[in-house]
C-alpha atoms as a PDB file:
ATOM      1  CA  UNK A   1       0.000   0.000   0.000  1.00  0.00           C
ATOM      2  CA  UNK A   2       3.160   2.172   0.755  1.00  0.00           C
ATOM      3  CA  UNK A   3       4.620   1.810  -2.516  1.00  0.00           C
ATOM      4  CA  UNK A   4       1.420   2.677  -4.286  1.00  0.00           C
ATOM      5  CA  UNK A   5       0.731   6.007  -2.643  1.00  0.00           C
ATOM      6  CA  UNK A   6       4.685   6.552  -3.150  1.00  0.00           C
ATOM      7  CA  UNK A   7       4.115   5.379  -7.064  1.00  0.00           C
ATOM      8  CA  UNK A   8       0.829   7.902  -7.170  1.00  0.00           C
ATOM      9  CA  UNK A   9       2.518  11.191  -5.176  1.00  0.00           C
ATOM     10  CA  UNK A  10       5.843  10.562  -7.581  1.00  0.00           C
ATOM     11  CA  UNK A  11       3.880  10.564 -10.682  1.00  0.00           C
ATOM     12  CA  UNK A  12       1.465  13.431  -9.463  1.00  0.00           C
ATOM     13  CA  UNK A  13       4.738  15.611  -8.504  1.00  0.00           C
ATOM     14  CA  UNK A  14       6.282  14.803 -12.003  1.00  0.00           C
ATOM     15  CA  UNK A  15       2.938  16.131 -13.603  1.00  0.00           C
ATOM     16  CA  UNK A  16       2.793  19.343 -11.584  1.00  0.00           C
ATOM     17  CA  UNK A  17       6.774  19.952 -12.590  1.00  0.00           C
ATOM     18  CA  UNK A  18       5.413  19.522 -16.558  1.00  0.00           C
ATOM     19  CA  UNK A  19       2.897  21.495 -16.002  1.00  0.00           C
ATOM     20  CA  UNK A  20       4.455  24.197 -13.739  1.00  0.00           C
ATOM     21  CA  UNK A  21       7.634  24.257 -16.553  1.00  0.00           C
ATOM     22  CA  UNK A  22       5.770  23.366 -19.853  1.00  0.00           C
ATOM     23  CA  UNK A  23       6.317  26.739 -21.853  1.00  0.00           C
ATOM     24  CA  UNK A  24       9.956  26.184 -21.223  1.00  0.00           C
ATOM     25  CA  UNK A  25       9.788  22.350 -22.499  1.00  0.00           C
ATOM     26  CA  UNK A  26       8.039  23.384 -25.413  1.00  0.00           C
ATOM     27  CA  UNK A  27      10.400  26.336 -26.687  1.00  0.00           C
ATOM     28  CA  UNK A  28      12.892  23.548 -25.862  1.00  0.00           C
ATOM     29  CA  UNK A  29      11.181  20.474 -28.068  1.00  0.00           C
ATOM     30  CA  UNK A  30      10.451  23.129 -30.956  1.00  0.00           C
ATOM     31  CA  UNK A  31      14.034  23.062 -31.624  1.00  0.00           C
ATOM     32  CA  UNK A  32      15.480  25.611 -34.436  1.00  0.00           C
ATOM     33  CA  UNK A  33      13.342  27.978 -36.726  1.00  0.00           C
ATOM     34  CA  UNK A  34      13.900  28.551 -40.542  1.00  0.00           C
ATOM     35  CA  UNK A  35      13.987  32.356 -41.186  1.00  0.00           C
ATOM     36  CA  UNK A  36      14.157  32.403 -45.159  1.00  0.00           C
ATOM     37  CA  UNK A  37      17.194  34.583 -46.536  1.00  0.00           C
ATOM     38  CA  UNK A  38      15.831  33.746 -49.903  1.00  0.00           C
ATOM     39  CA  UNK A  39      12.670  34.023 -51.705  1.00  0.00           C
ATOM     40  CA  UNK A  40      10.816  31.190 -53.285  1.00  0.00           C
ATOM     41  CA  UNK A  41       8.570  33.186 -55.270  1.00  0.00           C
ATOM     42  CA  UNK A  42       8.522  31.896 -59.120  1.00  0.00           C
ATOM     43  CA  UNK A  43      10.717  28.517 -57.938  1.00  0.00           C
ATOM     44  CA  UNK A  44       8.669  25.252 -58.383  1.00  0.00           C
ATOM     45  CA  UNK A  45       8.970  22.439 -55.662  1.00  0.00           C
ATOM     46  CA  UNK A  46       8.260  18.859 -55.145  1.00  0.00           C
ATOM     47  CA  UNK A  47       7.721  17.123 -52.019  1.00  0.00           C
ATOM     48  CA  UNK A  48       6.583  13.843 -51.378  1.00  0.00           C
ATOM     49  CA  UNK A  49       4.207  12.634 -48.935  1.00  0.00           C
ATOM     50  CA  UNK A  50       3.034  15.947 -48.727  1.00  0.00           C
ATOM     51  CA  UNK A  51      -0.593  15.263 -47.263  1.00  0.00           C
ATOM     52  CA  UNK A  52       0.340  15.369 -43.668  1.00  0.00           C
ATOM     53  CA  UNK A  53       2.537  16.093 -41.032  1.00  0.00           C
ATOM     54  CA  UNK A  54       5.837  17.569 -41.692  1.00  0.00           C
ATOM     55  CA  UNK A  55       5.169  17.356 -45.403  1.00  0.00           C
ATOM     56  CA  UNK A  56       2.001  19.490 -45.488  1.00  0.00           C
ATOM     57  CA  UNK A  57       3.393  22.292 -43.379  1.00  0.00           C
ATOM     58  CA  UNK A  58       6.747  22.468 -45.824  1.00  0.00           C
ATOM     59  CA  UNK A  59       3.906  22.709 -48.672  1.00  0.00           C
ATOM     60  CA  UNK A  60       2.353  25.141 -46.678  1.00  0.00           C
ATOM     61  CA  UNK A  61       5.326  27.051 -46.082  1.00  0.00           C
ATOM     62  CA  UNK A  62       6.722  27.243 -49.436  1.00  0.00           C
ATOM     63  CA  UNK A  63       3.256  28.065 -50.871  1.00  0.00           C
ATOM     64  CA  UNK A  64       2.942  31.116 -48.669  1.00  0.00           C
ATOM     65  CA  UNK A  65       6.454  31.966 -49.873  1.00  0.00           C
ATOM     66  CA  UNK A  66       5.414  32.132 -53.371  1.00  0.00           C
ATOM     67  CA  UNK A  67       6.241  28.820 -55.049  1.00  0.00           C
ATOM     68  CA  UNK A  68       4.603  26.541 -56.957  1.00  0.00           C
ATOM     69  CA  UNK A  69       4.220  23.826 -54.786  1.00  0.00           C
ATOM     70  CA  UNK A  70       3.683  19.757 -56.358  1.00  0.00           C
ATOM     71  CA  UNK A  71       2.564  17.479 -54.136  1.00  0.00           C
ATOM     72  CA  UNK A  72       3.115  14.091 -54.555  1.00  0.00           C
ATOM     73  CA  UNK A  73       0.766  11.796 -52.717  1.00  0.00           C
ATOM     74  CA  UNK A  74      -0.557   8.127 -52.499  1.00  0.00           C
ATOM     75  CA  UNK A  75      -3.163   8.925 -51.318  1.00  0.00           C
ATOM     76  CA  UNK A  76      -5.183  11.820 -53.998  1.00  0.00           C
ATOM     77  CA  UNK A  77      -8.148  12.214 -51.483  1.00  0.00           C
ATOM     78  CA  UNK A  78      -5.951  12.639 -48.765  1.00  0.00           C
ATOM     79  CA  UNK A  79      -3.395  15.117 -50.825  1.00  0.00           C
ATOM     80  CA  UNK A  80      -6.721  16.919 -51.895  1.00  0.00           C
ATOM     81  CA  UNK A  81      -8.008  17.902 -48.688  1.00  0.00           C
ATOM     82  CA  UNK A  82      -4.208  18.765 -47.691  1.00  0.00           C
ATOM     83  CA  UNK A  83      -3.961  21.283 -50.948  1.00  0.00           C
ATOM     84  CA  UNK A  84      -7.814  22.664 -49.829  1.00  0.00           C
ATOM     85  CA  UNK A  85      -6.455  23.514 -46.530  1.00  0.00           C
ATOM     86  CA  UNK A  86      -3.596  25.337 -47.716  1.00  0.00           C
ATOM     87  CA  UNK A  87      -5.779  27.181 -50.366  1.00  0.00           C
ATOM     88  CA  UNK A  88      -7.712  28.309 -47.402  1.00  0.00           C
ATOM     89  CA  UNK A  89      -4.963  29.502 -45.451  1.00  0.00           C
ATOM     90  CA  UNK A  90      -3.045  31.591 -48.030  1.00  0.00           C
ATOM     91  CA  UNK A  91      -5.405  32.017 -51.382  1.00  0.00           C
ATOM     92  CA  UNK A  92      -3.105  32.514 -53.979  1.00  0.00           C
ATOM     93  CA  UNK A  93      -1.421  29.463 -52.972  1.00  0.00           C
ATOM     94  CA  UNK A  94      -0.095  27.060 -55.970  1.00  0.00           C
ATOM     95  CA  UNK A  95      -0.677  23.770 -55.102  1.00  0.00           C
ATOM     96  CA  UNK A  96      -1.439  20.495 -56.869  1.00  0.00           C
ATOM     97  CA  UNK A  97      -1.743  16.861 -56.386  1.00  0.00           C
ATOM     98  CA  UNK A  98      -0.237  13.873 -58.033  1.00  0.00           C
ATOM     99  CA  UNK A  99      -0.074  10.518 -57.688  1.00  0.00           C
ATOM    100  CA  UNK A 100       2.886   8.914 -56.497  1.00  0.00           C
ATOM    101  CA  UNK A 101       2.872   5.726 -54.920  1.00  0.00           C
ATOM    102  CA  UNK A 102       6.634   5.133 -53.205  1.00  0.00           C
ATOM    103  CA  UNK A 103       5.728   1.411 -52.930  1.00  0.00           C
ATOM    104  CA  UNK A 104       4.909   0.579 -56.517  1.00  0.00           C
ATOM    105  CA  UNK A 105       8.268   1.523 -59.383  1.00  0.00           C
ATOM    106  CA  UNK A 106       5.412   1.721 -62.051  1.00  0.00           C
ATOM    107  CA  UNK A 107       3.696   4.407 -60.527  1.00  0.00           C
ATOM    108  CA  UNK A 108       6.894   6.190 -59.553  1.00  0.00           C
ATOM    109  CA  UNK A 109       7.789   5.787 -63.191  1.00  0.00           C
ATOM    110  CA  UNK A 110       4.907   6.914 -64.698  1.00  0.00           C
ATOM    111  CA  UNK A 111       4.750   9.790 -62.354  1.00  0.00           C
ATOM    112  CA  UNK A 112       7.564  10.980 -63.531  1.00  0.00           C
ATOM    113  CA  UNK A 113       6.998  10.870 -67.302  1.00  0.00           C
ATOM    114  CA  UNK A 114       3.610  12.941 -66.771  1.00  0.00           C
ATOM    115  CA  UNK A 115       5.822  15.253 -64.567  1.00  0.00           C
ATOM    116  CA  UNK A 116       9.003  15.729 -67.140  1.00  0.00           C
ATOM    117  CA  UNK A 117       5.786  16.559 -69.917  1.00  0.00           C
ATOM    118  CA  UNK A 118       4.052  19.288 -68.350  1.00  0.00           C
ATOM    119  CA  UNK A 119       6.793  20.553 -65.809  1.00  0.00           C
ATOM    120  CA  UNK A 120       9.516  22.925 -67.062  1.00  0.00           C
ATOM    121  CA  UNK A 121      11.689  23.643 -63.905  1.00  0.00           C
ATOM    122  CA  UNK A 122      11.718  21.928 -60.970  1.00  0.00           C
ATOM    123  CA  UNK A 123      14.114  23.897 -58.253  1.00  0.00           C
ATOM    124  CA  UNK A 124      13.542  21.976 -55.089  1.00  0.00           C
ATOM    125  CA  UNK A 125      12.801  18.185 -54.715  1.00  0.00           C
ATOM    126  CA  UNK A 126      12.149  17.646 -51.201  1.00  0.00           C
ATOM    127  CA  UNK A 127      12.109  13.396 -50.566  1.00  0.00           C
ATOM    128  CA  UNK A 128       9.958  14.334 -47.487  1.00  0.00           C
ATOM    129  CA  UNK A 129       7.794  10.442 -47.682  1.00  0.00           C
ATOM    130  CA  UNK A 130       7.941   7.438 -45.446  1.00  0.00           C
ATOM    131  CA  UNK A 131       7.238   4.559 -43.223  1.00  0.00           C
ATOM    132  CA  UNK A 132       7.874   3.466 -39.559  1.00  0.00           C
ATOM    133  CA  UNK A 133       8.113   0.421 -37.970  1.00  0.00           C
ATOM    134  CA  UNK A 134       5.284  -1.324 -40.168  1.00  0.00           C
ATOM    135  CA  UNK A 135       4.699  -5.112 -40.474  1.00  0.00           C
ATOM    136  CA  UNK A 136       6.541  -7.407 -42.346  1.00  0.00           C
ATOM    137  CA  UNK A 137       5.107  -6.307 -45.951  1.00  0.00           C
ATOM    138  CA  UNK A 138       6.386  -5.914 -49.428  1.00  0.00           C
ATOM    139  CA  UNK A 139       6.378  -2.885 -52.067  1.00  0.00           C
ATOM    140  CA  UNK A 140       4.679  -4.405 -55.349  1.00  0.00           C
ATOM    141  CA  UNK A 141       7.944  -5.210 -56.267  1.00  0.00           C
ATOM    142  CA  UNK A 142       8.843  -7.321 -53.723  1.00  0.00           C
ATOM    143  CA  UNK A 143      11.375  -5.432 -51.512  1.00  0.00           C
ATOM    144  CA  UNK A 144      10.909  -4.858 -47.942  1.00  0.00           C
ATOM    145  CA  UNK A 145       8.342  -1.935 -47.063  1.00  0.00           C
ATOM    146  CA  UNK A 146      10.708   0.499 -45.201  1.00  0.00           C
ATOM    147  CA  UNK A 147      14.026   0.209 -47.773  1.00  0.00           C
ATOM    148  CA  UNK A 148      11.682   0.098 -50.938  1.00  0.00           C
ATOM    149  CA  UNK A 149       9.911   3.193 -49.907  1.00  0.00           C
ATOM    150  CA  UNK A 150      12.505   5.200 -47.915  1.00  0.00           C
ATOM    151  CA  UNK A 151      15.087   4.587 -50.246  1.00  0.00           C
ATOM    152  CA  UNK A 152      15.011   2.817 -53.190  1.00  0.00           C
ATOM    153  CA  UNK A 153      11.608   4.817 -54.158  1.00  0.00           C
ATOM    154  CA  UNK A 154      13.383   7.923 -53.614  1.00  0.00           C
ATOM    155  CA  UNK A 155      16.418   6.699 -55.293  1.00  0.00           C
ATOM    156  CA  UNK A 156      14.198   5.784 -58.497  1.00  0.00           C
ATOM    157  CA  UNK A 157      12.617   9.446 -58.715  1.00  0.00           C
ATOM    158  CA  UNK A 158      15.149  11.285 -57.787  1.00  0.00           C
ATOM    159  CA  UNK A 159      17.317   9.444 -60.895  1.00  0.00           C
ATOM    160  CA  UNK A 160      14.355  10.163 -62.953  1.00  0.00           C
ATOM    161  CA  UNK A 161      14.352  13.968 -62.461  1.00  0.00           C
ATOM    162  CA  UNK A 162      17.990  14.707 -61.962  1.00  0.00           C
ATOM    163  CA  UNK A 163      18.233  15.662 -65.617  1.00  0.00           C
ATOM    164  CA  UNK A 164      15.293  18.375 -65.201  1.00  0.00           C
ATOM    165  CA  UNK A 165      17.340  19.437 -61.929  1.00  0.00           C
ATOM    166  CA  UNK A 166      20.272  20.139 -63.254  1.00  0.00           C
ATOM    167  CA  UNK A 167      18.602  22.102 -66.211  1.00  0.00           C
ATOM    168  CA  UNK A 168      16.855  24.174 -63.809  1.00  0.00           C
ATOM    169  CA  UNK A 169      19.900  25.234 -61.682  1.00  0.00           C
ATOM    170  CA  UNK A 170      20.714  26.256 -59.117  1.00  0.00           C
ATOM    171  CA  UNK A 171      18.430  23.506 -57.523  1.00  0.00           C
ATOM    172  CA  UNK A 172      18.558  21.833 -54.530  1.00  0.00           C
ATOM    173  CA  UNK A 173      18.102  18.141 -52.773  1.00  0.00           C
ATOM    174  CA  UNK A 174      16.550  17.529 -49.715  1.00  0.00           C
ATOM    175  CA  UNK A 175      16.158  14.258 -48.037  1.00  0.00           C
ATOM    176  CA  UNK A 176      14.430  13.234 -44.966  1.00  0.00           C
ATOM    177  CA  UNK A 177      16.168  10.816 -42.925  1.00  0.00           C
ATOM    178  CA  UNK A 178      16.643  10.555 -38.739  1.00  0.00           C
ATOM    179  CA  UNK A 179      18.460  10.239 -35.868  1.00  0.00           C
ATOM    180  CA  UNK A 180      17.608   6.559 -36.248  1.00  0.00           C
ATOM    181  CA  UNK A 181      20.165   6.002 -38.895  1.00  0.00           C
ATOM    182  CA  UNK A 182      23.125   6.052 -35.911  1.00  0.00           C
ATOM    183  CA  UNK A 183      21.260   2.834 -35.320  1.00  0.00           C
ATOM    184  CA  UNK A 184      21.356   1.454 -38.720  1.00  0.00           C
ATOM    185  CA  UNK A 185      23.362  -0.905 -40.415  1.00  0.00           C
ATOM    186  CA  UNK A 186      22.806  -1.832 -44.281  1.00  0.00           C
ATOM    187  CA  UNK A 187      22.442  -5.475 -44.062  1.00  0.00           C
ATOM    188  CA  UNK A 188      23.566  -6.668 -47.468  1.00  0.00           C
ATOM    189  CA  UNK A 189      23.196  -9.962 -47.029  1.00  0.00           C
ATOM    190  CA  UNK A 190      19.563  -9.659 -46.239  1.00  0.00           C
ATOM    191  CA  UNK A 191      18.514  -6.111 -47.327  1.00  0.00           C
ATOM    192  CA  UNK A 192      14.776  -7.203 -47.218  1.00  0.00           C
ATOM    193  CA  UNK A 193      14.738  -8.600 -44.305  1.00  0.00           C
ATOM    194  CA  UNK A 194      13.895 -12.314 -45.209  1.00  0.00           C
ATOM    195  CA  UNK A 195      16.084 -13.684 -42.825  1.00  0.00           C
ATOM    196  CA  UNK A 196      14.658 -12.133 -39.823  1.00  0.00           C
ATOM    197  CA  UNK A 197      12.534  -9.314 -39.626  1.00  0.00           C
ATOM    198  CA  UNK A 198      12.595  -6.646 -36.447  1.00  0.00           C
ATOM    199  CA  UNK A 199      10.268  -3.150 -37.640  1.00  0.00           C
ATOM    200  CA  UNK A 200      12.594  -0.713 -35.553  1.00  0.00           C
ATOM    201  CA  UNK A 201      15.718  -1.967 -37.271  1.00  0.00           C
ATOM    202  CA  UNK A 202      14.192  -2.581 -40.574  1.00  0.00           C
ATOM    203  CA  UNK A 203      13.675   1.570 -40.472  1.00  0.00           C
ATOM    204  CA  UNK A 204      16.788   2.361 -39.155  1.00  0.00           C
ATOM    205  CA  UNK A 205      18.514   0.707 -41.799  1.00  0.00           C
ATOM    206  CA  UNK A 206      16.326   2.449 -44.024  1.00  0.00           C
ATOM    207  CA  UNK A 207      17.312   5.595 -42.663  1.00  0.00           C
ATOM    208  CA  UNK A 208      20.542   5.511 -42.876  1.00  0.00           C
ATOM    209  CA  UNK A 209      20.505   4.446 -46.299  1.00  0.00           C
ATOM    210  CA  UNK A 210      19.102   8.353 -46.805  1.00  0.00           C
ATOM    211  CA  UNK A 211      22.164   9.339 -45.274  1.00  0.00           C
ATOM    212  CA  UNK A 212      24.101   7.528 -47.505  1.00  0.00           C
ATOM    213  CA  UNK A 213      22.652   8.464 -50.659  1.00  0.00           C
ATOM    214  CA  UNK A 214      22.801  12.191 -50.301  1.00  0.00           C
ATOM    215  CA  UNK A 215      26.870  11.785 -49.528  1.00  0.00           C
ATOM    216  CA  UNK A 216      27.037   9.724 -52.051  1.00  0.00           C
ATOM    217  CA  UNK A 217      24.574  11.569 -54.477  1.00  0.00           C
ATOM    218  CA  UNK A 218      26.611  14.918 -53.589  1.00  0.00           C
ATOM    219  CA  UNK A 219      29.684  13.456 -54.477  1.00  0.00           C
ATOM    220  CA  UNK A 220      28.413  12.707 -58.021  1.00  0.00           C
ATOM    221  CA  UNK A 221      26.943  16.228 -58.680  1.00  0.00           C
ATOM    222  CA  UNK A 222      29.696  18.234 -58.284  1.00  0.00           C
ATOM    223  CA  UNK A 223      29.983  20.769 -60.447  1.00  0.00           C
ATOM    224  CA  UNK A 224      26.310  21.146 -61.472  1.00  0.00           C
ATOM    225  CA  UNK A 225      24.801  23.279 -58.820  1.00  0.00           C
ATOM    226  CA  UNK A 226      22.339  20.852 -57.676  1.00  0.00           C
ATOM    227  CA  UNK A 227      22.949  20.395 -54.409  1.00  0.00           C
ATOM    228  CA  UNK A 228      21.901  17.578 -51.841  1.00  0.00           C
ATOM    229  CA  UNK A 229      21.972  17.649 -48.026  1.00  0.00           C
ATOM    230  CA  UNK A 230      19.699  15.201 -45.604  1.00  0.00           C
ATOM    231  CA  UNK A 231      17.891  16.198 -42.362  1.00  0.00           C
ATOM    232  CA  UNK A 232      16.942  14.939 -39.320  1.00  0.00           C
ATOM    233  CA  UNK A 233      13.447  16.707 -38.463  1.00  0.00           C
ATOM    234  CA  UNK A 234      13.402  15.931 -35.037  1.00  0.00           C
ATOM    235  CA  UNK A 235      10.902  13.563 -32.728  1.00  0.00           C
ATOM    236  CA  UNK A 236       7.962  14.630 -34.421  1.00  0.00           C
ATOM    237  CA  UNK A 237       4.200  14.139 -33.045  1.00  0.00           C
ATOM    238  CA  UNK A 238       2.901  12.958 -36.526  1.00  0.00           C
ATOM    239  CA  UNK A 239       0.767   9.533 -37.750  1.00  0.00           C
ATOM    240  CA  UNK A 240       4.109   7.988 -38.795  1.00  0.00           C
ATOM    241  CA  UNK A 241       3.686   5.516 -35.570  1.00  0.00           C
ATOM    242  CA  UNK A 242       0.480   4.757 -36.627  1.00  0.00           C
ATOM    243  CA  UNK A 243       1.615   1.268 -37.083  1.00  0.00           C
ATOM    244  CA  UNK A 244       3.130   1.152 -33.414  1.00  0.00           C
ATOM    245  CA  UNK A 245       0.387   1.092 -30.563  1.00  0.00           C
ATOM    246  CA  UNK A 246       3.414   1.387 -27.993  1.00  0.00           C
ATOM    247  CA  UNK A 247       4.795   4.812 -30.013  1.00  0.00           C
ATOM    248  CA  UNK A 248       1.733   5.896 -30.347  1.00  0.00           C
ATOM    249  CA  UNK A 249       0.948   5.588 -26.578  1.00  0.00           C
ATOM    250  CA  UNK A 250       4.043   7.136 -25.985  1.00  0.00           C
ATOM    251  CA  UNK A 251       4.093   9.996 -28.556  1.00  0.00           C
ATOM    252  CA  UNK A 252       0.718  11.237 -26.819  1.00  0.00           C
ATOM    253  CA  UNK A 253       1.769  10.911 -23.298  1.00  0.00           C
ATOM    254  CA  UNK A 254       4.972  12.370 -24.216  1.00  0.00           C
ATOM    255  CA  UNK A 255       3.459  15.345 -26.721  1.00  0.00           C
ATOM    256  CA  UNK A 256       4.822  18.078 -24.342  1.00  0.00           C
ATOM    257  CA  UNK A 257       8.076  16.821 -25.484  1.00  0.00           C
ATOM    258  CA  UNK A 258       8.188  16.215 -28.867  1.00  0.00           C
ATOM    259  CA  UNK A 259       7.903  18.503 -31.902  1.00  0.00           C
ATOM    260  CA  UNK A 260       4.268  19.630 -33.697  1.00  0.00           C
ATOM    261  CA  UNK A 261       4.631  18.890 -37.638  1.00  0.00           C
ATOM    262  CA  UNK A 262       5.411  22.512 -38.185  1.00  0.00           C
ATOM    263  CA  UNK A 263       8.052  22.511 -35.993  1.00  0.00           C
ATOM    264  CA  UNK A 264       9.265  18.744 -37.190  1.00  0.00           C
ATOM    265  CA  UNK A 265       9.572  21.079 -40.998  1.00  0.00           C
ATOM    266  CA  UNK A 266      11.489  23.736 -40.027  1.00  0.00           C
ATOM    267  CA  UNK A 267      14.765  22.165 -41.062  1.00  0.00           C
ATOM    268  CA  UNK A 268      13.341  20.422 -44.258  1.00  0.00           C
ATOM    269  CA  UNK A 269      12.863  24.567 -45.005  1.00  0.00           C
ATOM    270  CA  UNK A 270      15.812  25.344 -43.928  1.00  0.00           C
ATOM    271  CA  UNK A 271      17.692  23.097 -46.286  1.00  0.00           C
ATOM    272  CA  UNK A 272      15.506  24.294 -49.121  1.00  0.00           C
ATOM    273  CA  UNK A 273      15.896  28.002 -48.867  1.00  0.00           C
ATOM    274  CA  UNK A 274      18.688  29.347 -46.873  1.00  0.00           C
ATOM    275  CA  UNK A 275      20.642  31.594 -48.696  1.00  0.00           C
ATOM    276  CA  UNK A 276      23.354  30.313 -46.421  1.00  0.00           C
ATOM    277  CA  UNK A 277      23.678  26.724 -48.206  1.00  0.00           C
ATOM    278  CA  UNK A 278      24.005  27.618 -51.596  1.00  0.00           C
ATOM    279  CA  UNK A 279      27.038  25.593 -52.158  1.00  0.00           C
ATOM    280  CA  UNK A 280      26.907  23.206 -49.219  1.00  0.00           C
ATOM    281  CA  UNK A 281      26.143  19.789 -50.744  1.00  0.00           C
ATOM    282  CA  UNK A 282      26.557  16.330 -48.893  1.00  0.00           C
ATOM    283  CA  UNK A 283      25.813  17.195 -45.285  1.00  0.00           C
ATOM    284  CA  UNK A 284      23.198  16.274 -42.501  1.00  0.00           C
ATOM    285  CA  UNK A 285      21.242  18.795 -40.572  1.00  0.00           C
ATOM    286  CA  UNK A 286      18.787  19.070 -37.542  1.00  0.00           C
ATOM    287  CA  UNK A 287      17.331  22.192 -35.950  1.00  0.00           C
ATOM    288  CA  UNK A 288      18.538  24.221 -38.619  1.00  0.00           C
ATOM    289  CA  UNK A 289      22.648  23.304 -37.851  1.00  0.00           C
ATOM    290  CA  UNK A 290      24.851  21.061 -38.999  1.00  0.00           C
ATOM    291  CA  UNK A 291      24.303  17.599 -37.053  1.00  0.00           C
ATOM    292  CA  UNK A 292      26.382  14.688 -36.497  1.00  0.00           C
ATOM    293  CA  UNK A 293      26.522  11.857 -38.535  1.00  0.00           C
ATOM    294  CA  UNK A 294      27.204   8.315 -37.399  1.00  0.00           C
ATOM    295  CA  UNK A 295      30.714   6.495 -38.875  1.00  0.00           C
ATOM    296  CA  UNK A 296      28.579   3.926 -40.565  1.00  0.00           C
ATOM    297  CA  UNK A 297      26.447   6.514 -42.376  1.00  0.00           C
ATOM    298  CA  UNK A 298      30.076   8.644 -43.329  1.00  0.00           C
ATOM    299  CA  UNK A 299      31.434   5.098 -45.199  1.00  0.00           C
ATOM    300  CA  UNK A 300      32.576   6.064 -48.644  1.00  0.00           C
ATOM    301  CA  UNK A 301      33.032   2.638 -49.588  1.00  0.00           C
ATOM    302  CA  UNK A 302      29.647   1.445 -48.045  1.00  0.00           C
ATOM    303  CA  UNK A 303      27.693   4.621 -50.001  1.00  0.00           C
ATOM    304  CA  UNK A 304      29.259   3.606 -53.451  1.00  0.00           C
ATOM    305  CA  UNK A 305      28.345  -0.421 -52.811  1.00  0.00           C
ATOM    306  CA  UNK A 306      25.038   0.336 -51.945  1.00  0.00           C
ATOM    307  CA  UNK A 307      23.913   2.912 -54.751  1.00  0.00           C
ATOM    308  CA  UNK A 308      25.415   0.230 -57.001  1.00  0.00           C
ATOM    309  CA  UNK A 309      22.893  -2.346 -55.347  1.00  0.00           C
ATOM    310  CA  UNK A 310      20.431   0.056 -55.701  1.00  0.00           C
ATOM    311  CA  UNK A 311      20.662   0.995 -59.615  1.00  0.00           C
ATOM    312  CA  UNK A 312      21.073  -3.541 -60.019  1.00  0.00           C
ATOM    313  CA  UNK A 313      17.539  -3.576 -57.921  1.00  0.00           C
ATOM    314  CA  UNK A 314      15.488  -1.152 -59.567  1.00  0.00           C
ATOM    315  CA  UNK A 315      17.130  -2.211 -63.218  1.00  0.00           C
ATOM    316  CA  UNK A 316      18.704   1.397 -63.976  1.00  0.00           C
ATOM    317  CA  UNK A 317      21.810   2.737 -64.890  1.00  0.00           C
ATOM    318  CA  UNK A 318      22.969   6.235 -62.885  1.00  0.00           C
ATOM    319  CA  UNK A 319      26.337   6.948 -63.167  1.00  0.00           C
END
């Protein structure tokens, strides 16, 4: 009986200290703000996954700026009702939806010959979409949910439209990876995960694999002034747990602590717009600084191996 009323009075003090100090804890969580040195007005962007969370707000963001704003969605409906919002916050907003499924190479392929037909520029490809710690499921064509859409989706657009990114320089990269990647490890023997399957691993490995392709990405554009840098947007309070009761549970016990979308974007922005980055190409960043990178995720040699396994998995050639 002791212990309980100890258990109850510890957890009731703890509540009254959130309480008591939650406007500091929140200007804490929010992290770094993006204050755009230069305009977007006229540019056009992509972003994936664009329908929700930290995607919709960069949409948002960019769309207030001034730019024509693509958003790329599985979902239409969804992406619809995303784009309404945003018309209803800033008017003169130009948004559209398209259909991009991450999970399916046909429909990134196809996407991307509509795009290249009707789109002349294309300044700013933000690789924004994702999973987390799903089930053990396969993209249509049969690679492992988190590395077929994390990466090897985005790997397969962003080959596609590289040639309409370097004709529209200066353009810029950004891709959305994590803190999670300094627990990653690209398992070649088992990429996919057929050997044995764990959902927080599976999407750190995926994560780091963004890491590697922007150094390894940067590396290969020198010289064109399309530059590519990934971020780290924080612990966001978004749907991406949606397939984890327990980080759900936590994420809304926790929400004090963690990031709102627009905060989780701020970086994504930063990346796109500052002024400050113009030439900086191959980096990570979180809270709008430079952020460290794990050794595994700074591995030339591993980069190079696995955008060579990539290119032999989707069937292209990117040199």
């Amino acid at each position: 009986m002791m212990l309980l009323l100890l258990i109850v009075a510890g957890l009731g003090v703890v509540t009254l200290l959130v309480i008591l100090f939650a406007p500091h804890i929140r200007k804490y969580a929010a992290g770094g703000v993006c204050r755009p040195s230069a305009s977007v007005e006229g540019k056009t962007v992509l972003i994936t996954g664009a329908n929700t969370g930290i995607g919709k707000e960069t949409a948002l963001d960019l769309a207030v700026g001034g730019a024509r704003v693509i958003m790329a969605c599985r979902d239409v409906a969804k992406g619809e009702e995303a784009a309404d919002s945003i018309r209803a916050a800033c008017p003169n907003a130009q948004v559209e939806v398209r259909e991009l499924d991450l999970a399916d190479t046909c429909s990134i392929r196809a996407f991307a010959q509509k795009f290249l037909g009707e789109v002349n520029h294309l300044h700013i490809l933000i690789n924004n979409a994702g999973v987390m710690m799903c089930p053990y499921t396969k993209t249509i064509d049969g690679f492992e949910m988190h590395i077929g859409v994390n990466h090897l989706g985005h790997f397969l657009l962003t080959s596609l439209l590289i040639g309409l990114l370097k004709r529209s320089a200066p353009a810029r990269i950004v891709v959305v990876s994590s803190l999670a990647h300094n627990f990653g490890w690209i398992r070649f023997h088992d990429l996919h995960s057929q050997g044995s399957y764990n959902s927080g691993l599976a999407y750190c490995q995926s994560k780091l694999a963004n890491v590697l392709f922007t150094r390894e990405l940067a590396r290969r554009l020198k010289g064109t002034d399309v530059t590519v840098n990934s971020v780290h947007p924080g612990t966001v309070n978004s749907d991406l747990t949606r397939h984890s009761t327990l980080m759900t549970i936590f994420f809304t016990v926790f929400a004090t602590f963690l990031k709102t979308p627009r905060e989780g974007a701020q970086t994504s922005l930063y990346c796109a717009v500052a002024d400050e980055l113009h030439s900086i190409s191959g980096k990570h960043f979180s809270d709008c600084a430079p952020a460290f990178v794990a050794p595994q995720g700074r591995s030339e040699e591993t980069a190079r191996r696995l955008w060579d396994i990539s290119c032999e998995l989707l069937g292209i050639e990117w040199d």
